[in-house]
C-alpha atoms as a PDB file:
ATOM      1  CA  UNK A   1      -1.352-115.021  89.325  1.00  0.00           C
ATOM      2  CA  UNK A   2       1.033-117.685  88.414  1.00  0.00           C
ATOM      3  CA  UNK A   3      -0.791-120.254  86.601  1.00  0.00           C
ATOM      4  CA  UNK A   4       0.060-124.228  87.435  1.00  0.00           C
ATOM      5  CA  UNK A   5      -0.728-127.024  84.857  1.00  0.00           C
ATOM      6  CA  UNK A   6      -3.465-129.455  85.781  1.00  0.00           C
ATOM      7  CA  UNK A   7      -1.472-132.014  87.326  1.00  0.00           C
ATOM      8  CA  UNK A   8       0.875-130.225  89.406  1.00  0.00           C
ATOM      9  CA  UNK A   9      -2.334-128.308  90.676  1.00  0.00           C
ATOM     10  CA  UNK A  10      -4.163-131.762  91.737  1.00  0.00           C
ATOM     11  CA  UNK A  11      -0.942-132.939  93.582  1.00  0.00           C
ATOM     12  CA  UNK A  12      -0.705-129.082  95.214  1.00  0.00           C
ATOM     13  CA  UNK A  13      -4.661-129.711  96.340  1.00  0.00           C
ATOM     14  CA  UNK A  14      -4.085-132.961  97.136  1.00  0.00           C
ATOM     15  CA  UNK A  15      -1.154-132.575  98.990  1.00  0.00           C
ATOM     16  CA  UNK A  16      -2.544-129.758 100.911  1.00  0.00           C
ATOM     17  CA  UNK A  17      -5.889-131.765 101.861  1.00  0.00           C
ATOM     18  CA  UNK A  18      -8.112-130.277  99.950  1.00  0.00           C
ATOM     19  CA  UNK A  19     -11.230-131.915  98.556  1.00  0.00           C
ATOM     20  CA  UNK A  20     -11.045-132.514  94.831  1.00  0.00           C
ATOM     21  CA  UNK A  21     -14.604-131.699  93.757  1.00  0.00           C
ATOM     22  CA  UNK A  22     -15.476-134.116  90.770  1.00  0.00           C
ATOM     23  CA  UNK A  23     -16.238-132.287  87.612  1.00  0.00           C
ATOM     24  CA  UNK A  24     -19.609-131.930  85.715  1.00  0.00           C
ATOM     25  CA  UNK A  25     -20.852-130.787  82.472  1.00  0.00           C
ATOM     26  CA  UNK A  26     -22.283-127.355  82.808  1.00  0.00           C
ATOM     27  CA  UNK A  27     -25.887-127.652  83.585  1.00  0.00           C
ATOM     28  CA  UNK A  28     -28.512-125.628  85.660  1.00  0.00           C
ATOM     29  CA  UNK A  29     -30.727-123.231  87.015  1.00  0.00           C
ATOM     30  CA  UNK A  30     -29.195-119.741  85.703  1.00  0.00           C
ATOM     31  CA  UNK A  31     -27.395-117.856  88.482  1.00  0.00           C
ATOM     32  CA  UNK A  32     -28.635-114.394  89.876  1.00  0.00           C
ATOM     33  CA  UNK A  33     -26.218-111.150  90.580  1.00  0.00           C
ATOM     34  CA  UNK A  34     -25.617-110.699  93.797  1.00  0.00           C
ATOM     35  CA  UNK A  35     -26.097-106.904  95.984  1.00  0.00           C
ATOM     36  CA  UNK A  36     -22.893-105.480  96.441  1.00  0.00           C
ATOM     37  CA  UNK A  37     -22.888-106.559 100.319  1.00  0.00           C
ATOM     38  CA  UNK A  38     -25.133-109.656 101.881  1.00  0.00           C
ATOM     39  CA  UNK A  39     -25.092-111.912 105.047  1.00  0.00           C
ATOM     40  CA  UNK A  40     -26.177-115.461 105.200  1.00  0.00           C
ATOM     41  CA  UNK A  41     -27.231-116.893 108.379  1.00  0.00           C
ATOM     42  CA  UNK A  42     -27.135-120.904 108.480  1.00  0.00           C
ATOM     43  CA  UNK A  43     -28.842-122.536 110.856  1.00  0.00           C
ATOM     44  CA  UNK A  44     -27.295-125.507 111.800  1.00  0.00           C
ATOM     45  CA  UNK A  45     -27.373-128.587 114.526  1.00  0.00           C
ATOM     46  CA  UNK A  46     -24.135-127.539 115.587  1.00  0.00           C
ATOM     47  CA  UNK A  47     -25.530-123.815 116.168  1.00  0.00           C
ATOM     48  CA  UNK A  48     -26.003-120.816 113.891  1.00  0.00           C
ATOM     49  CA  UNK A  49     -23.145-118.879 112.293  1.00  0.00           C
ATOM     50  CA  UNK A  50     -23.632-115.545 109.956  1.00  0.00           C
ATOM     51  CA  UNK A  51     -21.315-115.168 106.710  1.00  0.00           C
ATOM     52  CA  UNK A  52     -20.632-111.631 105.834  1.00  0.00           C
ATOM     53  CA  UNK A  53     -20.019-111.394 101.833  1.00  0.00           C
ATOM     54  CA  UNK A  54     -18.824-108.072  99.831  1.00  0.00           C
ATOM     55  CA  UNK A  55     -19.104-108.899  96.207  1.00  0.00           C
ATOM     56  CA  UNK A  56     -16.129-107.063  94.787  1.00  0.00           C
ATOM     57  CA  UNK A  57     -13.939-109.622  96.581  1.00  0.00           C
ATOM     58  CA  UNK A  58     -15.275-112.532  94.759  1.00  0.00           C
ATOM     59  CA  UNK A  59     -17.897-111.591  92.131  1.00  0.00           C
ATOM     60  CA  UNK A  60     -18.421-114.868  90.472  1.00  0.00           C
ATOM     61  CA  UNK A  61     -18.844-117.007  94.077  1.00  0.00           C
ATOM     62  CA  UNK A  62     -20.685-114.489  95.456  1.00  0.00           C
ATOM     63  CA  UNK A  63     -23.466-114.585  92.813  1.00  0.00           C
ATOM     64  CA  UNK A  64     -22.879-118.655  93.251  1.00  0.00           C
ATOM     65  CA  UNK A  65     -23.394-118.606  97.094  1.00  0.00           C
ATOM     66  CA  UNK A  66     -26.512-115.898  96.612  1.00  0.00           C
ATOM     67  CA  UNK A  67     -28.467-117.920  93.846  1.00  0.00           C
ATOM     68  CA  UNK A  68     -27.514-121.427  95.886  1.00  0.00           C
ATOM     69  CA  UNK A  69     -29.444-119.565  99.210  1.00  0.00           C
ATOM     70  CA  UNK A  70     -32.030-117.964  97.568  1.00  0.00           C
ATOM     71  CA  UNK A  71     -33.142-121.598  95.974  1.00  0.00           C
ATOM     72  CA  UNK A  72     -32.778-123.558  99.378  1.00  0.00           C
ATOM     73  CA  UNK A  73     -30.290-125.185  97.875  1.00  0.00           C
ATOM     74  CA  UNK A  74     -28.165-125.771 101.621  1.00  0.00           C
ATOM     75  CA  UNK A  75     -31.897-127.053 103.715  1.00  0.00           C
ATOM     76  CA  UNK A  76     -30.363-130.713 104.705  1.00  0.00           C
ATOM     77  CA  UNK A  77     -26.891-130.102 103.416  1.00  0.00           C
ATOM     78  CA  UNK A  78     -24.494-132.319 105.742  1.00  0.00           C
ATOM     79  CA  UNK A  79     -20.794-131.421 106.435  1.00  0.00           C
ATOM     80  CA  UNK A  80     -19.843-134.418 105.406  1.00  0.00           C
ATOM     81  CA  UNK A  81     -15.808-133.055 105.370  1.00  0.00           C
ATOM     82  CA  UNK A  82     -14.503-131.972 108.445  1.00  0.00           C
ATOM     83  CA  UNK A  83     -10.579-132.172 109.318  1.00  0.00           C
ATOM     84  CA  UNK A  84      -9.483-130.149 112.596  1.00  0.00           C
ATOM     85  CA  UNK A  85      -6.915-127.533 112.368  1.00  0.00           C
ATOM     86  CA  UNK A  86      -7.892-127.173 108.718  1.00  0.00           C
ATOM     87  CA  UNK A  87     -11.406-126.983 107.472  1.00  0.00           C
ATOM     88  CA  UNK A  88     -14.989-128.117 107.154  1.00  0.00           C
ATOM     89  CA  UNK A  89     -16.877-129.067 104.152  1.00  0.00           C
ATOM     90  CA  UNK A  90     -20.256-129.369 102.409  1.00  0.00           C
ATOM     91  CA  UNK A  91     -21.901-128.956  99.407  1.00  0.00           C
ATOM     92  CA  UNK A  92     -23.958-131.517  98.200  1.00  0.00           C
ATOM     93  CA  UNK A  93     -27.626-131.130  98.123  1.00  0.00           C
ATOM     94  CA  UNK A  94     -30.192-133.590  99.901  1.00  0.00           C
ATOM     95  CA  UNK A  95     -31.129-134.685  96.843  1.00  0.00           C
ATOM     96  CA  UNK A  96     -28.564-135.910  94.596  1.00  0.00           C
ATOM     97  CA  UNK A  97     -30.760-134.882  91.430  1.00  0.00           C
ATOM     98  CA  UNK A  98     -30.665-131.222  93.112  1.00  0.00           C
ATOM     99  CA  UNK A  99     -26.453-131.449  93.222  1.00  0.00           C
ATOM    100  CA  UNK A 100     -26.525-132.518  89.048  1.00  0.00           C
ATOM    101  CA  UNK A 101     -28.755-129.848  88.140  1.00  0.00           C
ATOM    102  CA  UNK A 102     -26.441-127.311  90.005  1.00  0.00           C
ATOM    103  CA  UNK A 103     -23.505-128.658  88.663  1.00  0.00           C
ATOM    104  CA  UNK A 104     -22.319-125.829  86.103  1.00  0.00           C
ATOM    105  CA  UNK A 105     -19.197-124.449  87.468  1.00  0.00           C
ATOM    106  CA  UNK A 106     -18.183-120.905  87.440  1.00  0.00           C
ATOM    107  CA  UNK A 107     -15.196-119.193  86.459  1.00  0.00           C
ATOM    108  CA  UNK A 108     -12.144-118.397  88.994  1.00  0.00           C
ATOM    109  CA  UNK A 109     -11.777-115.448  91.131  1.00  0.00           C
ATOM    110  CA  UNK A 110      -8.662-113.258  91.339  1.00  0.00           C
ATOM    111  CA  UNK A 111      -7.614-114.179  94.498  1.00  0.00           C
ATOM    112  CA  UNK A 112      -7.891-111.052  96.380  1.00  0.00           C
ATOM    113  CA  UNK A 113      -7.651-111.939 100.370  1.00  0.00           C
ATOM    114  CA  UNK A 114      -6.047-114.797 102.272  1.00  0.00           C
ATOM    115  CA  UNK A 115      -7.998-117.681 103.619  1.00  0.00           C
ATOM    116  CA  UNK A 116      -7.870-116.626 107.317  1.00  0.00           C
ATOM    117  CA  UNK A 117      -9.343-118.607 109.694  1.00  0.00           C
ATOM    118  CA  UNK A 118     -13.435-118.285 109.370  1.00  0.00           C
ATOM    119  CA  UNK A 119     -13.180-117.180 105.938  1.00  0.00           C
ATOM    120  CA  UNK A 120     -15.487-119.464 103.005  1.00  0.00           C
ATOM    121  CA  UNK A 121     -14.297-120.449 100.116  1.00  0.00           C
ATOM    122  CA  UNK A 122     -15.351-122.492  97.095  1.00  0.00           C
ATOM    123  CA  UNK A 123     -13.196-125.997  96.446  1.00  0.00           C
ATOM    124  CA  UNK A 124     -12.430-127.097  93.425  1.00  0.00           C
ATOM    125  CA  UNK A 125     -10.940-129.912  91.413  1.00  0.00           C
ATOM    126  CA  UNK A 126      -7.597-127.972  90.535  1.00  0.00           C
ATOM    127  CA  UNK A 127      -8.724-127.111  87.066  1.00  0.00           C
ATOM    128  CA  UNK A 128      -9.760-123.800  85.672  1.00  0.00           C
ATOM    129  CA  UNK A 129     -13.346-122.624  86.456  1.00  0.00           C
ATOM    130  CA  UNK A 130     -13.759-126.017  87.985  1.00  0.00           C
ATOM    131  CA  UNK A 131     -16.148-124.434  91.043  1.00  0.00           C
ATOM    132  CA  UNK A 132     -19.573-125.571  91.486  1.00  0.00           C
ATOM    133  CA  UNK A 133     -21.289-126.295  95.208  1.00  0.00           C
ATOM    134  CA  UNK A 134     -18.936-127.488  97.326  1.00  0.00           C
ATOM    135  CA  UNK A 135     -17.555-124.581  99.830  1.00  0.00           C
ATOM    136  CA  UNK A 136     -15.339-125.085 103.155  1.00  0.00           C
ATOM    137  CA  UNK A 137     -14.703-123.060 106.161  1.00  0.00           C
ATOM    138  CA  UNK A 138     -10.986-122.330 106.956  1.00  0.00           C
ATOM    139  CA  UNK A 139     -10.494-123.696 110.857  1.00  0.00           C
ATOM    140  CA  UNK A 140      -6.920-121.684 110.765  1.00  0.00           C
ATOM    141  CA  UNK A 141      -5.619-119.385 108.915  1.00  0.00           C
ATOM    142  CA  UNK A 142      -4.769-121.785 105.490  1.00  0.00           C
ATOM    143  CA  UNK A 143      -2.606-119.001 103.832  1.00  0.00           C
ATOM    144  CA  UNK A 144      -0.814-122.097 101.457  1.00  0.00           C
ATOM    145  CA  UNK A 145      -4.147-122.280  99.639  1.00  0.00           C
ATOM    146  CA  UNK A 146      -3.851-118.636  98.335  1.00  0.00           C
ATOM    147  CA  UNK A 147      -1.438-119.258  96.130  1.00  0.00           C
ATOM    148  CA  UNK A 148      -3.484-122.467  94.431  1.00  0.00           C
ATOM    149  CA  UNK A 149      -6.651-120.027  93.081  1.00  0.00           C
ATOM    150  CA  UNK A 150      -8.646-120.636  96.462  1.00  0.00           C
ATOM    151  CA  UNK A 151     -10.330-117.088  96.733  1.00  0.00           C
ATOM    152  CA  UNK A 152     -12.673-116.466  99.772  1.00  0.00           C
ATOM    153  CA  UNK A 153     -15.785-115.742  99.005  1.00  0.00           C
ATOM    154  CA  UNK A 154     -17.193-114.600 102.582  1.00  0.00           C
ATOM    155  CA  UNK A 155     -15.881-114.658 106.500  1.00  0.00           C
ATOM    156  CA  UNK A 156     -18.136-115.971 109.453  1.00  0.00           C
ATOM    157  CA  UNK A 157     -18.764-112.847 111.254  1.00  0.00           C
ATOM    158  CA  UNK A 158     -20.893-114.501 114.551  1.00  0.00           C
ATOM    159  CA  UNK A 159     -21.378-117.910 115.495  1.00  0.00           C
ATOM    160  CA  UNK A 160     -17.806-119.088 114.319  1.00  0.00           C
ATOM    161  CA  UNK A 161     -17.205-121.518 118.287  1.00  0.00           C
ATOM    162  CA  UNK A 162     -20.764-123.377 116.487  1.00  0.00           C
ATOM    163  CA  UNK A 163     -19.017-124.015 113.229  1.00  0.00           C
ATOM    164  CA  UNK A 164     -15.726-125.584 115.329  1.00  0.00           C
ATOM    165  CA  UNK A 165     -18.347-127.832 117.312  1.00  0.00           C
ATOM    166  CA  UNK A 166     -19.171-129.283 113.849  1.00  0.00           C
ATOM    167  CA  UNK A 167     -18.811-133.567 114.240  1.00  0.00           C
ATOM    168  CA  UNK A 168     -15.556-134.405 113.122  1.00  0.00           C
ATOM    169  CA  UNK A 169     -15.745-137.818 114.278  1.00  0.00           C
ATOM    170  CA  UNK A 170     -15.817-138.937 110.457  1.00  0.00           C
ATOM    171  CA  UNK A 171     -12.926-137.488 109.048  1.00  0.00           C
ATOM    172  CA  UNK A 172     -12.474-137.569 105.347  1.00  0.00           C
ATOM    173  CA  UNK A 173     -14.384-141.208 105.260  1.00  0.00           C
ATOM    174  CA  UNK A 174     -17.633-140.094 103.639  1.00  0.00           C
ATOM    175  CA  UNK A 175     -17.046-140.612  99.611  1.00  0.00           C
ATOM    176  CA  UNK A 176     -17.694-137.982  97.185  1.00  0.00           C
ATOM    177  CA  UNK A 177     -19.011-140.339  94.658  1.00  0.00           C
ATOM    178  CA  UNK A 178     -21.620-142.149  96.777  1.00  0.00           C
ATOM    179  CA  UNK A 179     -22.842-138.296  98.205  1.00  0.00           C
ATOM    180  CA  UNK A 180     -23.388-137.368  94.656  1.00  0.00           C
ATOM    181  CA  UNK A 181     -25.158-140.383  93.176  1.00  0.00           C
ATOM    182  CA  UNK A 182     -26.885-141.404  96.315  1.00  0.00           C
ATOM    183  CA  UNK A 183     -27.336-137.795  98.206  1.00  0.00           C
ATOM    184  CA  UNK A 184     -28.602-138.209 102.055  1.00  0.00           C
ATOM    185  CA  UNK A 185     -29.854-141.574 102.069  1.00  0.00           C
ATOM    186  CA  UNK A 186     -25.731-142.724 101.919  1.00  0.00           C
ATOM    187  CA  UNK A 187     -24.776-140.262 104.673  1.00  0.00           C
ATOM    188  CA  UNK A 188     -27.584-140.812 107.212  1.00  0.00           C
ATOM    189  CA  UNK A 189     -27.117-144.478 106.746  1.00  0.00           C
ATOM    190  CA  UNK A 190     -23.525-144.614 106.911  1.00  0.00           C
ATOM    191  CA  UNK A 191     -22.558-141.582 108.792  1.00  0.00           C
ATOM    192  CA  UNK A 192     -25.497-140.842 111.381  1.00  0.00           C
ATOM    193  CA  UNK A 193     -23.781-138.303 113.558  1.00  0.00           C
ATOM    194  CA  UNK A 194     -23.131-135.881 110.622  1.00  0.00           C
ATOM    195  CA  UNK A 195     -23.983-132.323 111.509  1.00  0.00           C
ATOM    196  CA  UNK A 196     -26.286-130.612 108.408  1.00  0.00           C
ATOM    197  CA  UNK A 197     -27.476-127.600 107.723  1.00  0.00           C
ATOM    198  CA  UNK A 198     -31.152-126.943 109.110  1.00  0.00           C
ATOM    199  CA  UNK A 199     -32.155-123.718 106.488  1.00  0.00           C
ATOM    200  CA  UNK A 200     -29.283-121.105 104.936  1.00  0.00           C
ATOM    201  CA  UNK A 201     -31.468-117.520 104.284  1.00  0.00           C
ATOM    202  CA  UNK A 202     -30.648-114.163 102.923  1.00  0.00           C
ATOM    203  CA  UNK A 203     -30.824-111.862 105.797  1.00  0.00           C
ATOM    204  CA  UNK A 204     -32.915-109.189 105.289  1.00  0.00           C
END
């Protein structure tokens, strides 16, 4: 895949809308291989959707995604990022001392599918390797965000009308900067009517 240097990457992502994830020094709990196929089944206040995720598609943000569940890591995680006709967003932990110590990134993914509408993908800051937490669901079928390194990780396979009920009322306004150094006590203040993420589990 054709590789784009660091700035004309930012002004692709940024031009497209994408969230520019800021980066972190690799820290954090040590990540856990994923099974070859696994579901994930987020219960939300906008409803419950089910991700379906085959490994071989996006190795590295499938073992991301699996160790992130299997720690909680999603319980209170508001969609603080939600833009119709394109995507919505979260990422960031409750906690904002939970969000640091997951902040080691992980290295790309070939791309190997499109971003069709209900597929999840990691964002990313338009760097190499620059993935961490954050993740978005495509609203449409995004296929311009192929071609910048955006590789899906999973695709909603039930519950996908809950994730377009998701409160957009916000927009992009929510800061990246205040969610990671102040967590949920900025977005609950400042943006009550955020939908969040009630518990994310492993299916058995």
């Amino acid at each position: 895949m054709k590789r784009f240097s660091i700035a004309a990457s930012i002004a692709l992502l940024v031009a497209a809308g994408v969230i520019l994830v800021p980066a972190r020094a690799a820290q954090g709990p040590p990540g856990v291989k994923a099974p070859a196929t696994y579901k994930v089944a987020f219960d939300t206040t906008a409803g419950k959707f089910v991700v379906a995720v085959t490994r071989s598609q996006a190795p590295h943000g499938a073992d991301r995604l699996y160790s992130m569940v299997k720690a909680k890591y999603f319980d209170g995680s508001r969609f603080y990022r939600v833009v119709p006709n394109f995507v919505v967003q979260w990422g960031a932990a409750a906690k904002p001392a939970v969000t640091a110590l997951w902040s080691a990134t992980i290295p790309d993914d070939p791309v190997k599918g499109t971003n069709a509408r209900g597929t999840l993908s990691f964002a990313a800051t338009g760097e190499p390797d620059s993935r961490s937490t954050h993740m978005f669901i495509n609203l449409v079928a995004n296929a311009r965000l192929d071609g910048m390194g955006f590789s899906p990780v999973g695709k909603v396979t039930s519950g996908m009308a809950n994730v377009d009920k998701i409160y957009a009322g916000y927009g992009e306004q929510p800061q990246q900067d205040q969610i990671a150094s102040l967590g949920n006590a900025y977005l609950i203040q400042q943006f009550p009517k955020l939908d969040y993420i009630k518990t994310a589990r492993i299916v058995p």
